[in-house]
N, C-alpha and C. Protein backbone atom coordinates (compact mmCIF):
# COMPACT_ATOMS: atom_id res chain seq x y z
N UNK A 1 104.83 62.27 95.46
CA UNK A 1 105.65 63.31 96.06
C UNK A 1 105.64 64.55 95.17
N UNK A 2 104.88 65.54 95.66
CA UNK A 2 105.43 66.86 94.88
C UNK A 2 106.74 67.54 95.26
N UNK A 3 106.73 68.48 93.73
CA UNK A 3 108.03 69.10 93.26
C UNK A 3 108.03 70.41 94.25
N UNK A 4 109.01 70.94 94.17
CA UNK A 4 109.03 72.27 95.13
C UNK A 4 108.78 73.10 93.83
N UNK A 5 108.66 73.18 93.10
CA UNK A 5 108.00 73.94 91.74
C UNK A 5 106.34 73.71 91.53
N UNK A 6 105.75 72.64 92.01
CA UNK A 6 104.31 72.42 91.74
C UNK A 6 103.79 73.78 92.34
N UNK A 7 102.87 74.37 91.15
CA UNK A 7 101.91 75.19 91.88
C UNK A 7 101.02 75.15 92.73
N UNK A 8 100.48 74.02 92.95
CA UNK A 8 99.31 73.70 94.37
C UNK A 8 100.03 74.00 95.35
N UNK A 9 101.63 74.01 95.59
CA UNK A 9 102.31 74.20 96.76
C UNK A 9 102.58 75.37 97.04
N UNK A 10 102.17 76.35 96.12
CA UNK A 10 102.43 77.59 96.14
C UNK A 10 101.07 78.54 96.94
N UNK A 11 101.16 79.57 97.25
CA UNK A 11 99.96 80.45 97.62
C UNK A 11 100.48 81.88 97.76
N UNK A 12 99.64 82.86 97.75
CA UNK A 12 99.43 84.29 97.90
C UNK A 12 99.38 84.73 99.01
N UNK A 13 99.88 85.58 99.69
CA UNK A 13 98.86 86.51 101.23
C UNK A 13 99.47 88.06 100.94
N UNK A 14 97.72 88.21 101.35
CA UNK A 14 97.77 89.81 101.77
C UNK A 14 97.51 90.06 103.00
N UNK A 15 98.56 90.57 103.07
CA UNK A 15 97.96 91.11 104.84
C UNK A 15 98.41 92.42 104.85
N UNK A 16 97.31 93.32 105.93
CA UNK A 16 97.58 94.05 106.55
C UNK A 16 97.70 94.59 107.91
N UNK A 17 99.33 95.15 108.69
CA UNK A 17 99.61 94.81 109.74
C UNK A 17 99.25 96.65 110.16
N UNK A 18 98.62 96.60 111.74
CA UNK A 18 98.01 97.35 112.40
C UNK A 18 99.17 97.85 113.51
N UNK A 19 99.38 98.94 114.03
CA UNK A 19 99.86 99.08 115.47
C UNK A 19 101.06 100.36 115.24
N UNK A 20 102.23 99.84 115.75
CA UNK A 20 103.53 101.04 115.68
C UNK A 20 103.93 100.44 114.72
N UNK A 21 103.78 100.51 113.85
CA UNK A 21 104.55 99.57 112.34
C UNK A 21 105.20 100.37 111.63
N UNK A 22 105.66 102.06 112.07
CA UNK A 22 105.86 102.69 110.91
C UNK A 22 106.99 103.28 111.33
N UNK A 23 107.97 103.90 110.98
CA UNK A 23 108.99 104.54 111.79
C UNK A 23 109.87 103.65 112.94
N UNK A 24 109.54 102.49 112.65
CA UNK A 24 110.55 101.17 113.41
C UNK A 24 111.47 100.27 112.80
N UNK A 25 111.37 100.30 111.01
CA UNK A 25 112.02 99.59 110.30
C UNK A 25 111.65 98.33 110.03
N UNK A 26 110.27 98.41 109.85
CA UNK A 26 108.82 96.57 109.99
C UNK A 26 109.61 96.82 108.35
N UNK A 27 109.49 97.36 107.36
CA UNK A 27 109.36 97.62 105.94
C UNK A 27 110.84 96.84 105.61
N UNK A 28 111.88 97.34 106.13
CA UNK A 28 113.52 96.67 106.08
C UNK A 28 113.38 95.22 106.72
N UNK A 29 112.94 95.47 107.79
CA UNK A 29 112.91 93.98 108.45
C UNK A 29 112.30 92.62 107.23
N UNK A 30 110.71 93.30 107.05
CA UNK A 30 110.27 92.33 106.29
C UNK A 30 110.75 91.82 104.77
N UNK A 31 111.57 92.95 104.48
CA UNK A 31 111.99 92.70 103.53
C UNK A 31 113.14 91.57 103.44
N UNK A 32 114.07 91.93 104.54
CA UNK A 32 114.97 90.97 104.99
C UNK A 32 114.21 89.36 105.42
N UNK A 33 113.39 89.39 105.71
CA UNK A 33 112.03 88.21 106.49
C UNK A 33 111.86 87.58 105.41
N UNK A 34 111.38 88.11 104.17
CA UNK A 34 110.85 87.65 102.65
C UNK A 34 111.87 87.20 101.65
N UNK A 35 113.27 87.31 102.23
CA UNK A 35 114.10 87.25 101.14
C UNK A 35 114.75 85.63 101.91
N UNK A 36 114.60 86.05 103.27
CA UNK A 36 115.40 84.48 103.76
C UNK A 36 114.61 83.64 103.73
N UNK A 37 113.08 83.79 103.41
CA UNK A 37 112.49 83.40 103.11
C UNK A 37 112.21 82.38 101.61
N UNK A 38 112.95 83.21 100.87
CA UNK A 38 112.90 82.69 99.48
C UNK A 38 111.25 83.17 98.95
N UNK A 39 110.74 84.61 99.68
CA UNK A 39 109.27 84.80 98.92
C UNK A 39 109.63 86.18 98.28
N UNK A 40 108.72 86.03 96.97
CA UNK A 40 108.54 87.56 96.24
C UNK A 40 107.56 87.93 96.81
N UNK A 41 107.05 89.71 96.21
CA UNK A 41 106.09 90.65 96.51
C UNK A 41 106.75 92.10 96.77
N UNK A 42 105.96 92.66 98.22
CA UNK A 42 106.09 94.15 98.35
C UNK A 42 105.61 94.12 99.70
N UNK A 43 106.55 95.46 100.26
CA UNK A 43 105.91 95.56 101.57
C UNK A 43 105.62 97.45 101.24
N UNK A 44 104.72 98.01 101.87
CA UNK A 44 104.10 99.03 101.46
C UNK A 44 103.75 100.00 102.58
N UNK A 45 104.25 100.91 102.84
CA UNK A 45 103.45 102.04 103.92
C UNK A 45 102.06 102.35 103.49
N UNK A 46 101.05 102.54 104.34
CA UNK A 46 99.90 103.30 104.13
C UNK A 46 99.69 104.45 104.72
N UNK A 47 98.71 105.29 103.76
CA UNK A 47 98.45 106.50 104.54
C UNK A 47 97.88 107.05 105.99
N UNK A 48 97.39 105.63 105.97
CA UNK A 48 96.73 105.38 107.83
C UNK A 48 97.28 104.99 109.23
N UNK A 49 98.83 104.46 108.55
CA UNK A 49 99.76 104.17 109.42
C UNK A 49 100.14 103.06 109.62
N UNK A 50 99.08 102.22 108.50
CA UNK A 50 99.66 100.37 108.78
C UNK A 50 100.57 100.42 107.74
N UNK A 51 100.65 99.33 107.77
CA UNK A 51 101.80 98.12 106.42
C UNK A 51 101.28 97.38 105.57
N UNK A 52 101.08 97.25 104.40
CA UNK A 52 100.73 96.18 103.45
C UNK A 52 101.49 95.04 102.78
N UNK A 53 101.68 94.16 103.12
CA UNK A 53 102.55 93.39 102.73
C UNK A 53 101.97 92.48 101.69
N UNK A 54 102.40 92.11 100.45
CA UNK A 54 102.22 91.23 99.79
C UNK A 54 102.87 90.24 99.08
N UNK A 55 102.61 88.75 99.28
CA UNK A 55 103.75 87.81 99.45
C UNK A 55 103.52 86.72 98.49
N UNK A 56 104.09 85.87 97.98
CA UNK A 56 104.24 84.96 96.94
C UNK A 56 105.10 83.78 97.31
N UNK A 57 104.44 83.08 97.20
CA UNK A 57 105.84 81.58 97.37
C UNK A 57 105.23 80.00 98.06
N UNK A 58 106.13 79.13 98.15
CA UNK A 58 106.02 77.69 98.98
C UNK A 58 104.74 78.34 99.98
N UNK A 59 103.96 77.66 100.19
CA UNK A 59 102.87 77.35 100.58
C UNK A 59 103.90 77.80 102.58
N UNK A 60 104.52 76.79 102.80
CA UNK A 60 105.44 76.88 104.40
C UNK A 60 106.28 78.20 104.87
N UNK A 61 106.39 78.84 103.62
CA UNK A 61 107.51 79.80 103.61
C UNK A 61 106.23 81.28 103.51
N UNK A 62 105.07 81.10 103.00
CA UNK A 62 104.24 81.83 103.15
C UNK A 62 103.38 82.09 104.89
N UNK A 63 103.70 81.03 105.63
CA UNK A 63 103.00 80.74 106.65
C UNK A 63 104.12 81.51 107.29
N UNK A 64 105.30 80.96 107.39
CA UNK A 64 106.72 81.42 108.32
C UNK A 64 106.30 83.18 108.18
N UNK A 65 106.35 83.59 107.37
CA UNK A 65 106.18 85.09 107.02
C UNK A 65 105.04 85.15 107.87
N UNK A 66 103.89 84.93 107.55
CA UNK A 66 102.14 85.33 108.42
C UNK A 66 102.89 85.48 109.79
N UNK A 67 103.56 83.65 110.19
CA UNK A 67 103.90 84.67 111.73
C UNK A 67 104.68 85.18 112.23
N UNK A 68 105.50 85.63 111.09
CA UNK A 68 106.59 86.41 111.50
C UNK A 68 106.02 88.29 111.54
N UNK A 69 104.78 88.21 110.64
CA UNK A 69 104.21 89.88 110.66
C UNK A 69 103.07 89.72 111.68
N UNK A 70 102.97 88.54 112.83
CA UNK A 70 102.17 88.93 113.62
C UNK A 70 103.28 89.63 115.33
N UNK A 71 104.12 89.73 115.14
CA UNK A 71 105.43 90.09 115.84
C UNK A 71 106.57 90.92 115.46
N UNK A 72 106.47 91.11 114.24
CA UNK A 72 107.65 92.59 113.63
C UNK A 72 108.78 92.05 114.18
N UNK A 73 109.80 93.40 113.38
CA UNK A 73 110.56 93.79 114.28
C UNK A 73 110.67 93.91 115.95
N UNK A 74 111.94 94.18 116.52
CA UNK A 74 111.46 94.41 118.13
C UNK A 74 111.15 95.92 118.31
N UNK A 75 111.00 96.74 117.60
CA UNK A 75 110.78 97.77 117.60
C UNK A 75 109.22 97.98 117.50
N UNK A 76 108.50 97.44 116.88
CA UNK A 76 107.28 97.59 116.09
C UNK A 76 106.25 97.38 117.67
N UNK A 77 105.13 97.52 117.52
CA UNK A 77 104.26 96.81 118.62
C UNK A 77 103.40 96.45 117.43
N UNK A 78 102.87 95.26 117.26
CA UNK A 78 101.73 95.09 116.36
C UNK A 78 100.53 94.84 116.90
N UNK A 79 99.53 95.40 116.83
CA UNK A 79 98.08 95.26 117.20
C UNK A 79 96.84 94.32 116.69
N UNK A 80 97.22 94.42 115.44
CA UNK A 80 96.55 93.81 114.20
C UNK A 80 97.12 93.23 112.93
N UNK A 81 97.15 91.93 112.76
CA UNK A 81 96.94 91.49 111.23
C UNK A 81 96.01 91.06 110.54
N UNK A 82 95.62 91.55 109.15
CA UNK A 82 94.22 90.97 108.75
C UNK A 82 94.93 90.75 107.80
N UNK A 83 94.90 89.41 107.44
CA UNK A 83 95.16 88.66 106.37
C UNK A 83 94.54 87.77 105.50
N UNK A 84 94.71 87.51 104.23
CA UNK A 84 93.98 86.04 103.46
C UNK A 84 95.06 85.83 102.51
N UNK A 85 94.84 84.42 102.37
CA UNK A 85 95.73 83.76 101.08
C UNK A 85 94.69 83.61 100.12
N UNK A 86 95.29 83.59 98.69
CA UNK A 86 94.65 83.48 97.61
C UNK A 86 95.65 82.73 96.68
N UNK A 87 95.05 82.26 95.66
CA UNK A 87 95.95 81.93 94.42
C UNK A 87 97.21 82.40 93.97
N UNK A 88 98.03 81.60 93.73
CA UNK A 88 99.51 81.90 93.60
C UNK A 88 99.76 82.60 91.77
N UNK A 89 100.27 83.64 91.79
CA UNK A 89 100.12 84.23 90.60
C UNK A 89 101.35 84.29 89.81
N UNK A 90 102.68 84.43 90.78
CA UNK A 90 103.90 84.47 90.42
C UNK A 90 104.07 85.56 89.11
N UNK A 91 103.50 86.73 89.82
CA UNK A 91 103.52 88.01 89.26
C UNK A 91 104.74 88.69 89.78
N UNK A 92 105.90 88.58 90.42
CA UNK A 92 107.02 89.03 91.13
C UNK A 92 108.45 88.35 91.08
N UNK A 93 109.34 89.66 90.92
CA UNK A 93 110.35 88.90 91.01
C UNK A 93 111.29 89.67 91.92
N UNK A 94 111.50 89.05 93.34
CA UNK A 94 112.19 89.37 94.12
C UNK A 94 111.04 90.11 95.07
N UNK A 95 111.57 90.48 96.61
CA UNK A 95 110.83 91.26 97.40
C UNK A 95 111.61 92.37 97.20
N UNK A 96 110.33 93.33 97.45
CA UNK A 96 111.38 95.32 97.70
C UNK A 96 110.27 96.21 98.68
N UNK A 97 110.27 96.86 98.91
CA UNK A 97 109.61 97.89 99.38
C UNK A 97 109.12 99.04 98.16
N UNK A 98 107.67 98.94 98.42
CA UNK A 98 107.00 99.36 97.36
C UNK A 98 106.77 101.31 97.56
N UNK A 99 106.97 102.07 96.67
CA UNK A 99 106.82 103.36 97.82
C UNK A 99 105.36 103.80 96.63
């Protein structure tokens, strides 16, 4: 039985979310998303009009998030997520909005 501390249970994602993501409150939302979550990182405006989100945590609680940024806010329309998980780095402490 693993620990909820084992790192194999842990993972990374970057994603970036495509569509009306900007001027709807995706950035507050997710932040709120990542924290009930129990995940660190950053959520990030881009100059092109998407979102960058980057996330840290339980392997399940990383997934809950993926599909929670394929649906936003109810404000948002999302078009696109391109995402990958990678190695868990536990470079973060707490989620914020990155400016």
């Amino acid at each position: 039985m693993q620990r909820e501390t084992d790192p194999s249970d842990k993972t990374r994602l970057s994603a970036t979310v495509s569509g009306r993501v900007q001027g709807v409150g995706f950035r507050y939302s997710a932040v709120n998303q990542a924290r009930r979550l129990g995940l660190h990182g950053y959520v990030r405006n881009q100059p092109d009009g998407s979102v960058t989100v980057v996330c840290e945590g339980a392997r399940t609680a990383v997934e809950s998030m993926r599909a929670w940024l394929q649906r936003g806010p109810s404000a948002a329309r999302v078009e696109q997520v391109t995402a990958h998980e990678s190695e868990y780095r536990g470079e973060f402490r707490g989620f914020s909005i990155d400016y």
